[in-house]
C-alpha atoms as a PDB file:
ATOM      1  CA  UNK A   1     -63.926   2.316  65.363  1.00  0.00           C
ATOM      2  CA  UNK A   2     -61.932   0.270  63.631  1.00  0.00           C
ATOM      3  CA  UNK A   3     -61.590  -3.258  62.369  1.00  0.00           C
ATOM      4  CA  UNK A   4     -58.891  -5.749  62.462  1.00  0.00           C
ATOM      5  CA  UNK A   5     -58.509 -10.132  61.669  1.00  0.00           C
ATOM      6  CA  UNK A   6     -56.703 -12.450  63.314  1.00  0.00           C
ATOM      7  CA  UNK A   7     -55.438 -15.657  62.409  1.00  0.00           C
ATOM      8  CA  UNK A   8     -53.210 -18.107  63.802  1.00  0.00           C
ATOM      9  CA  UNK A   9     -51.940 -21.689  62.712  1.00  0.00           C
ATOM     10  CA  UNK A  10     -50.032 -23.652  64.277  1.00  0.00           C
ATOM     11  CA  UNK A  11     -47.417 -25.110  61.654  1.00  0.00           C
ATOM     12  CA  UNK A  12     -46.326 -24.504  58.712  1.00  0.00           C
ATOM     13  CA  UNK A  13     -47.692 -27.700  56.835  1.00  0.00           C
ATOM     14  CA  UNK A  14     -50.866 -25.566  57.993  1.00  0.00           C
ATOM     15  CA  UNK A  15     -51.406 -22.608  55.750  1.00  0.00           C
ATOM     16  CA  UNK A  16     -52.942 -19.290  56.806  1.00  0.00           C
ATOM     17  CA  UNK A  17     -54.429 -18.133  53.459  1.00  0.00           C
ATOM     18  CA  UNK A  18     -57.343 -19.456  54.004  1.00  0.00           C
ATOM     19  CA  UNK A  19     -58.318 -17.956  57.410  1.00  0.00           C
ATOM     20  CA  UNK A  20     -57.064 -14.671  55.519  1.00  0.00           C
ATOM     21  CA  UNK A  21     -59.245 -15.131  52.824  1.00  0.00           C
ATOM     22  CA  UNK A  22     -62.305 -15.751  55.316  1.00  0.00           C
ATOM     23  CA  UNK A  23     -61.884 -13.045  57.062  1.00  0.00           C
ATOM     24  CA  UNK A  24     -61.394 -10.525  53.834  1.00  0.00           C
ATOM     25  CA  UNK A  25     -64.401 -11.940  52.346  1.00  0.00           C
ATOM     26  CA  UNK A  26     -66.310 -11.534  55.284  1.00  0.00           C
ATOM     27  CA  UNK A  27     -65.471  -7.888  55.199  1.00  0.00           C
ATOM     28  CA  UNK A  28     -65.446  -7.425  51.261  1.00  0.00           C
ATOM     29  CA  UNK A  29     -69.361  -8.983  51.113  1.00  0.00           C
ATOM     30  CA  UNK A  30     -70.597  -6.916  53.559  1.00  0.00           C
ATOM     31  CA  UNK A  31     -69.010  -3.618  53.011  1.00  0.00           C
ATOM     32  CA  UNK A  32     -67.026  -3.603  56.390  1.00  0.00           C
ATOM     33  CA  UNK A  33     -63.957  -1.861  56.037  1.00  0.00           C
ATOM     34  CA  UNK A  34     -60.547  -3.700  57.333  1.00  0.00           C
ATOM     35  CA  UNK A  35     -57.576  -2.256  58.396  1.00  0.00           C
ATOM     36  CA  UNK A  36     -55.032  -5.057  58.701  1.00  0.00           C
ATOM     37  CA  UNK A  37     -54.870  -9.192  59.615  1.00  0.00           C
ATOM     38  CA  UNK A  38     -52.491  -9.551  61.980  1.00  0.00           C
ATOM     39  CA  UNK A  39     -50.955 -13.240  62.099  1.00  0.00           C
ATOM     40  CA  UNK A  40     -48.834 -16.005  63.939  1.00  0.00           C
ATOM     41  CA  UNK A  41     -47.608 -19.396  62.716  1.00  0.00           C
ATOM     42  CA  UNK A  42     -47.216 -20.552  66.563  1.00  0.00           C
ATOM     43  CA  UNK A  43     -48.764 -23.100  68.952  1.00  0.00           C
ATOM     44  CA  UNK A  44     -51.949 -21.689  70.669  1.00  0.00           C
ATOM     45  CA  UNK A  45     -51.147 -23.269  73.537  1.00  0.00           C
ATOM     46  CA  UNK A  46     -50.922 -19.980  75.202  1.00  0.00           C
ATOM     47  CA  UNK A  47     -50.794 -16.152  74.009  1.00  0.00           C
ATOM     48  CA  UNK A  48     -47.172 -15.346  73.844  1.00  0.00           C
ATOM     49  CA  UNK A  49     -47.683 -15.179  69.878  1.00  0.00           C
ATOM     50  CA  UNK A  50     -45.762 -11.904  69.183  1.00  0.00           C
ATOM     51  CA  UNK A  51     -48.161 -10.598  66.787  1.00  0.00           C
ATOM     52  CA  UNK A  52     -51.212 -11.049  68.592  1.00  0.00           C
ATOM     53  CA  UNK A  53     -49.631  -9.131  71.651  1.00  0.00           C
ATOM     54  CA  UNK A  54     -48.804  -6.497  69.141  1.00  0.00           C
ATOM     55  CA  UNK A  55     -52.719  -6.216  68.358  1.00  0.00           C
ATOM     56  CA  UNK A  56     -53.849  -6.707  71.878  1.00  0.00           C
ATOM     57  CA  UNK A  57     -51.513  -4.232  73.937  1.00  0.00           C
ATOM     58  CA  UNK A  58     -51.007  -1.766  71.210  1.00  0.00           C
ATOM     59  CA  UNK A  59     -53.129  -1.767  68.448  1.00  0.00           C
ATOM     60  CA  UNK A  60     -57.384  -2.259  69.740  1.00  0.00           C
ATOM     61  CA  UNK A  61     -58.628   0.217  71.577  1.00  0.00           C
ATOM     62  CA  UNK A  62     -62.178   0.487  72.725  1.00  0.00           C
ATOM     63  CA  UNK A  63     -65.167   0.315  70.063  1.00  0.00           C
ATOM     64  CA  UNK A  64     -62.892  -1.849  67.702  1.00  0.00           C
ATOM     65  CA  UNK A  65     -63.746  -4.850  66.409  1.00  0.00           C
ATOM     66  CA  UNK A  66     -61.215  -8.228  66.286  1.00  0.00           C
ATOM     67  CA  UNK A  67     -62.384 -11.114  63.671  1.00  0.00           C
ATOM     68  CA  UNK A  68     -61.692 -14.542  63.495  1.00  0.00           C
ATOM     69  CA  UNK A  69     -62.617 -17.643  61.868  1.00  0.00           C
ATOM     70  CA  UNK A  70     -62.992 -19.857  64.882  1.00  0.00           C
ATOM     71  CA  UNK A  71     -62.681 -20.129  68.558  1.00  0.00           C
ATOM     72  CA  UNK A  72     -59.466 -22.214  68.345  1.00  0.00           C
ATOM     73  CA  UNK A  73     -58.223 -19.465  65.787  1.00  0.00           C
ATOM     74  CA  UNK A  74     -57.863 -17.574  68.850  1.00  0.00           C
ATOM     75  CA  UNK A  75     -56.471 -20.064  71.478  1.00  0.00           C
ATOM     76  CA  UNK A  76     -56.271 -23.678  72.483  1.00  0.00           C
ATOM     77  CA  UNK A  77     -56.381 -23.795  76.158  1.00  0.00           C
ATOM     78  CA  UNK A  78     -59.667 -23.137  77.094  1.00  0.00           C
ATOM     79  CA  UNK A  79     -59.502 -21.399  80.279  1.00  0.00           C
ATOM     80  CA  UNK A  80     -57.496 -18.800  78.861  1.00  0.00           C
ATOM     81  CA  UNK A  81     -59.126 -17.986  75.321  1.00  0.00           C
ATOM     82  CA  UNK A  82     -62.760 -17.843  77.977  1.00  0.00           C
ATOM     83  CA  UNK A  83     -60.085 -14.890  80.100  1.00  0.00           C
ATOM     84  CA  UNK A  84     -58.951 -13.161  76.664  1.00  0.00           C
ATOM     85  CA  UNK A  85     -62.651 -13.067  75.280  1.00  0.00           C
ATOM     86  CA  UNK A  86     -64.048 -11.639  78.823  1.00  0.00           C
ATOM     87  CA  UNK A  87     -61.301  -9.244  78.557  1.00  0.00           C
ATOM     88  CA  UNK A  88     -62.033  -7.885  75.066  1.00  0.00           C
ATOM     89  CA  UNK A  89     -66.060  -7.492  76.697  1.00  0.00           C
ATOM     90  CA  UNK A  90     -64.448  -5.939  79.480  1.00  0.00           C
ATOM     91  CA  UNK A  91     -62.589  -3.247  77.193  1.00  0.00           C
ATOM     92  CA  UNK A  92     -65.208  -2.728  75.022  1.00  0.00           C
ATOM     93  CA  UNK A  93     -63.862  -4.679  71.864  1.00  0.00           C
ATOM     94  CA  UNK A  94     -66.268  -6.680  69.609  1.00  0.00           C
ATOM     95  CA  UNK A  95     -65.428 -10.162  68.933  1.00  0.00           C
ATOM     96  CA  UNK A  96     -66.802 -11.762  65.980  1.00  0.00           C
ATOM     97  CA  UNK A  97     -66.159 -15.078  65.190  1.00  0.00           C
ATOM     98  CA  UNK A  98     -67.260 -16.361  61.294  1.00  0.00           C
ATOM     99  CA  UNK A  99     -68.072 -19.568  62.759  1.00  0.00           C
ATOM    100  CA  UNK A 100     -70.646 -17.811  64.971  1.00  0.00           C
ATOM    101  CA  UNK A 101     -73.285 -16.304  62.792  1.00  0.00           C
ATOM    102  CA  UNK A 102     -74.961 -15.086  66.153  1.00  0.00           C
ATOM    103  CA  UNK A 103     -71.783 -12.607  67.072  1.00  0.00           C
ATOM    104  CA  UNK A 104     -72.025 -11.213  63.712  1.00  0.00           C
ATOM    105  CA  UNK A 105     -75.309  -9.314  63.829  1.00  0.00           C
ATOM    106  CA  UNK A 106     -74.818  -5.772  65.607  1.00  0.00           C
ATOM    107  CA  UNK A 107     -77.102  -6.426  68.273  1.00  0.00           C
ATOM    108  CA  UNK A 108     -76.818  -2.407  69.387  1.00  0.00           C
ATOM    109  CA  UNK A 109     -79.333  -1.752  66.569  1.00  0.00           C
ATOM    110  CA  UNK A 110     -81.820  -4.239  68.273  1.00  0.00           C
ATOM    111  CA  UNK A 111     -84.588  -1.551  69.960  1.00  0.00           C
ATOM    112  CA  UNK A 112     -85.600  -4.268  72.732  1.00  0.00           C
ATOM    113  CA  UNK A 113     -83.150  -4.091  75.643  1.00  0.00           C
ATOM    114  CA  UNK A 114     -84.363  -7.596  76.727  1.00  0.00           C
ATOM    115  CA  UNK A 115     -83.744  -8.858  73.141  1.00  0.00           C
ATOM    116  CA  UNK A 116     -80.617  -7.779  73.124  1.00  0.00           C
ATOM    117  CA  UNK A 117     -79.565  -8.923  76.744  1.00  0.00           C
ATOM    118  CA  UNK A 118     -81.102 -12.567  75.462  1.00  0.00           C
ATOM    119  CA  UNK A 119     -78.761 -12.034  72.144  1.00  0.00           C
ATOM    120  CA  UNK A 120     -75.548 -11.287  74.201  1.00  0.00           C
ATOM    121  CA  UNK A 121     -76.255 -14.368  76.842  1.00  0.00           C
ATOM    122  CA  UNK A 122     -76.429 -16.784  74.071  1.00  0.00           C
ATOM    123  CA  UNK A 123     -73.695 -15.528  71.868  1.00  0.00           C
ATOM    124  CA  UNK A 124     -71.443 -16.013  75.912  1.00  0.00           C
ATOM    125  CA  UNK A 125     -72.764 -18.898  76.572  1.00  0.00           C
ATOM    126  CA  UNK A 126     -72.123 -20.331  72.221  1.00  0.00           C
ATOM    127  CA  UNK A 127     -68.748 -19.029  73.211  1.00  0.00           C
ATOM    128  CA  UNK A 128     -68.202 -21.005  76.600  1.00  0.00           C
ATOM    129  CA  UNK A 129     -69.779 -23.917  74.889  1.00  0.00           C
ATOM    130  CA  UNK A 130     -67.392 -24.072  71.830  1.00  0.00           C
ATOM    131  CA  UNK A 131     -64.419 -23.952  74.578  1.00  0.00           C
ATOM    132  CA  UNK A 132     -65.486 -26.558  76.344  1.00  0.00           C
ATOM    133  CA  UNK A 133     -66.002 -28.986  73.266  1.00  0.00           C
ATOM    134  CA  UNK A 134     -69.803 -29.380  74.096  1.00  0.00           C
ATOM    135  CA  UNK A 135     -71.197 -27.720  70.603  1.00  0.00           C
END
């Protein structure tokens, strides 16, 4: 397994240290190791952000985990940052987002399979919620 950050702005008024920083503090304070933040200063609009498709198609693999500071970090249009989050479940990639406190507990070590079902369907439905403006 192995961990990697994203972070994305959309201009360069708009700085990306401090999403970097987030993200490496996140990691330093609780001993996670980090191999690399990958980053785009590009509109996110859509996903054509060259090196975010370098980190999706060939860097993660199954059992890695992708950080990021916020939802909107990720993607702007709604519909698809929902179809790139489903598709990181679907591959077996954790997600955790440091504006999501709930994504960043490791719900595997929870013993109660209903717990942890309950856990996951909040942390989906957080997610769909943030997308959608209503939080």
């Amino acid at each position: 397994m192995k961990r990697y950050g994203y972070h994305r702005t959309s201009t360069r008024e708009q700085h990306l240290d401090r999403g970097i920083k987030e993200i490496t503090a996140y990691c330093e304070q609780n001993n996670l190791e980090l191999e690399k933040i990958f980053t785009d200063q590009q509109t996110g609009k859509n996903f054509n952000r060259p090196r975010y498709q370098v980190l999706k198609e060939d860097v993660l693999r199954a059992g890695d985990e992708l950080i990021i500071t916020d939802v909107d970090r990720l993607g702007r249009n709604n519909h698809e940052t929902l179809k790139e989050l489903q598709r990181y479940r679907d591959n077996d990639i954790r997600v955790k987002i440091l504006e999501l406190p709930t994504t960043l507990m490791d719900l595997s070590k929870l013993d109660n399979a209903m717990v942890r079902m309950l856990m996951e369907t909040m942390n989906n439905i957080i997610r769909m919620r943030l997308l959608m403006g209503n939080v």
